[in-house]
Protein backbone atom coordinates (compact mmCIF):
# COMPACT_ATOMS: atom_id res chain seq x y z
CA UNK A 1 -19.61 -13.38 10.37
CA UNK A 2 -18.71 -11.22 13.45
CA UNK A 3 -15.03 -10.95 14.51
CA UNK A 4 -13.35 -10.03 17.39
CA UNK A 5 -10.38 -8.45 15.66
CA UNK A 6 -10.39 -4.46 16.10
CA UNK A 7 -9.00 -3.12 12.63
CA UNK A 8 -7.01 0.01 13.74
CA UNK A 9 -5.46 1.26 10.59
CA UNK A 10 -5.88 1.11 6.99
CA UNK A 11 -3.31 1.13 4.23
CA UNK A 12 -4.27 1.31 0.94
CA UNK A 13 -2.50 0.85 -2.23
CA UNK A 14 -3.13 4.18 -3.90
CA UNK A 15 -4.15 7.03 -2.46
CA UNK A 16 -7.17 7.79 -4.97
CA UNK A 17 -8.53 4.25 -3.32
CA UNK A 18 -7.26 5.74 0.53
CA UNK A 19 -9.17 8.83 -0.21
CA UNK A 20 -11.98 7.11 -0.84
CA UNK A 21 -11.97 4.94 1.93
CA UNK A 22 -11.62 8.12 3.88
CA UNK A 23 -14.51 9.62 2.61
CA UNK A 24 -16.53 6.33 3.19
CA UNK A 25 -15.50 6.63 7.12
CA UNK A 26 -16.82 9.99 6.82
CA UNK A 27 -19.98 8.71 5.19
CA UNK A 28 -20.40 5.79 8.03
CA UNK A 29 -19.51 8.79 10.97
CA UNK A 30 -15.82 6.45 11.89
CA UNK A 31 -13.75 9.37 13.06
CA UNK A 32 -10.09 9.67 11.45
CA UNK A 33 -7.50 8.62 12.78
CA UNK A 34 -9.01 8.90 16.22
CA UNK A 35 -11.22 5.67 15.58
CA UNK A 36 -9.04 4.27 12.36
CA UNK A 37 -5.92 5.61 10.45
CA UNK A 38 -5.86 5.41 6.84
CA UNK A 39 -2.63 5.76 4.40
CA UNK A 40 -2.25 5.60 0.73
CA UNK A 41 0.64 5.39 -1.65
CA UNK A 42 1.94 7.62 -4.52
CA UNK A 43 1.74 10.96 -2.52
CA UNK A 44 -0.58 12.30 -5.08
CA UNK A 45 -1.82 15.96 -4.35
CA UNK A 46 -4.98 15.60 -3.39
CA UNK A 47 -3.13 13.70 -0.18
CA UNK A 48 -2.40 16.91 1.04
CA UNK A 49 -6.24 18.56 0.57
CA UNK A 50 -8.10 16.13 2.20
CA UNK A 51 -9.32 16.50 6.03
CA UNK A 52 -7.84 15.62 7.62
CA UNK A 53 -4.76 14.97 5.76
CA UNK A 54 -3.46 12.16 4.03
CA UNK A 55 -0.33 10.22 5.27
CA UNK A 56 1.09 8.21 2.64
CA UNK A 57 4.65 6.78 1.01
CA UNK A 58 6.30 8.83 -1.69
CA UNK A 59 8.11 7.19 -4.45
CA UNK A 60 10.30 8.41 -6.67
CA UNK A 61 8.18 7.51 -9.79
CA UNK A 62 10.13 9.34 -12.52
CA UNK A 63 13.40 7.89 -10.98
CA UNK A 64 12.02 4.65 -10.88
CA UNK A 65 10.95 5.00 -14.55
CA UNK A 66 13.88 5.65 -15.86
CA UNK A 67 15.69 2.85 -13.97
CA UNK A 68 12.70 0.70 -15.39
CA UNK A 69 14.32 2.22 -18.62
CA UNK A 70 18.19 1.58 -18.29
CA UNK A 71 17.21 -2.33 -17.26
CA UNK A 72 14.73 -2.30 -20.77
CA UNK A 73 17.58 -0.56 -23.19
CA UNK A 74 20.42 -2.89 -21.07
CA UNK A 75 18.01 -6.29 -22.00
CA UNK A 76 17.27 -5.30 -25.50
CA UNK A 77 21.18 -5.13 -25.90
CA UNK A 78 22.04 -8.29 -24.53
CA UNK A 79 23.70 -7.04 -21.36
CA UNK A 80 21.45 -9.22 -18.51
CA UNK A 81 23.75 -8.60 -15.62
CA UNK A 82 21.73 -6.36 -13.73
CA UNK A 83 20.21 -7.14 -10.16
CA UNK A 84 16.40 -8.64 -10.02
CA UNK A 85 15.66 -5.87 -6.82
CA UNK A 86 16.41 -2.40 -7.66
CA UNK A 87 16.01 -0.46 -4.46
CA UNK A 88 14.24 2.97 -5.73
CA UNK A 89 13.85 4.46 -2.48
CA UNK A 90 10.77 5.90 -0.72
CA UNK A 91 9.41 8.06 1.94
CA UNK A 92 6.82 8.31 4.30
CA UNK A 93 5.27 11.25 4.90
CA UNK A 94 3.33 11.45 7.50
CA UNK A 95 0.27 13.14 7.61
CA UNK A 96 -3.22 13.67 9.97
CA UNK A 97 -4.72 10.44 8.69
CA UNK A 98 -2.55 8.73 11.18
CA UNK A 99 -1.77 11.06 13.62
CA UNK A 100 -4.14 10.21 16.80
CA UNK A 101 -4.08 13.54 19.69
């Protein structure tokens, strides 16, 4: 079914899955970001060595683990007062992927 819509950006939820949307625009000759920007999540390394680069939002994952942790240990010993959001931060850093000239 043909759409109207013009899809201008992509976000993905990892960036292994970004990167390979990326390489699939590559494949189908879409320029990046010129005809679509693409981010991922997880700021993973290979974000950086891709061409064009990856934009993407960094989490604290080891931080966020050992919160994940505290609320675990806390549960196990009866203590249940902590908050149902726990705010863990995050960054986006942006990247070529999304940059347009």
């Amino acid at each position: 079914m043909a759409s109207n819509i013009k899809v201008e950006a992509l976000t993905f939820a990892t960036d292994v899955m970004a990167v390979g949307g990326l390489l699939e625009c590559q494949r189908r000759g879409i320029n990046v970001p010129e005809q679509l920007a693409i981010a991922g999540f997880d700021d993973l390394p290979i974000a950086a060595s891709t061409n064009p680069s990856l934009t993407t939002v960094k989490v604290d994952r080891v931080g966020l683990g050992r919160r994940a942790a505290e609320i675990i240990v806390n549960r196990l010993q009866g203590n249940h007062t902590y908050s149902q959001i726990v705010d863990v931060g995050f960054q986006v850093v942006e990247r070529d992927s999304t940059r347009r000239p």
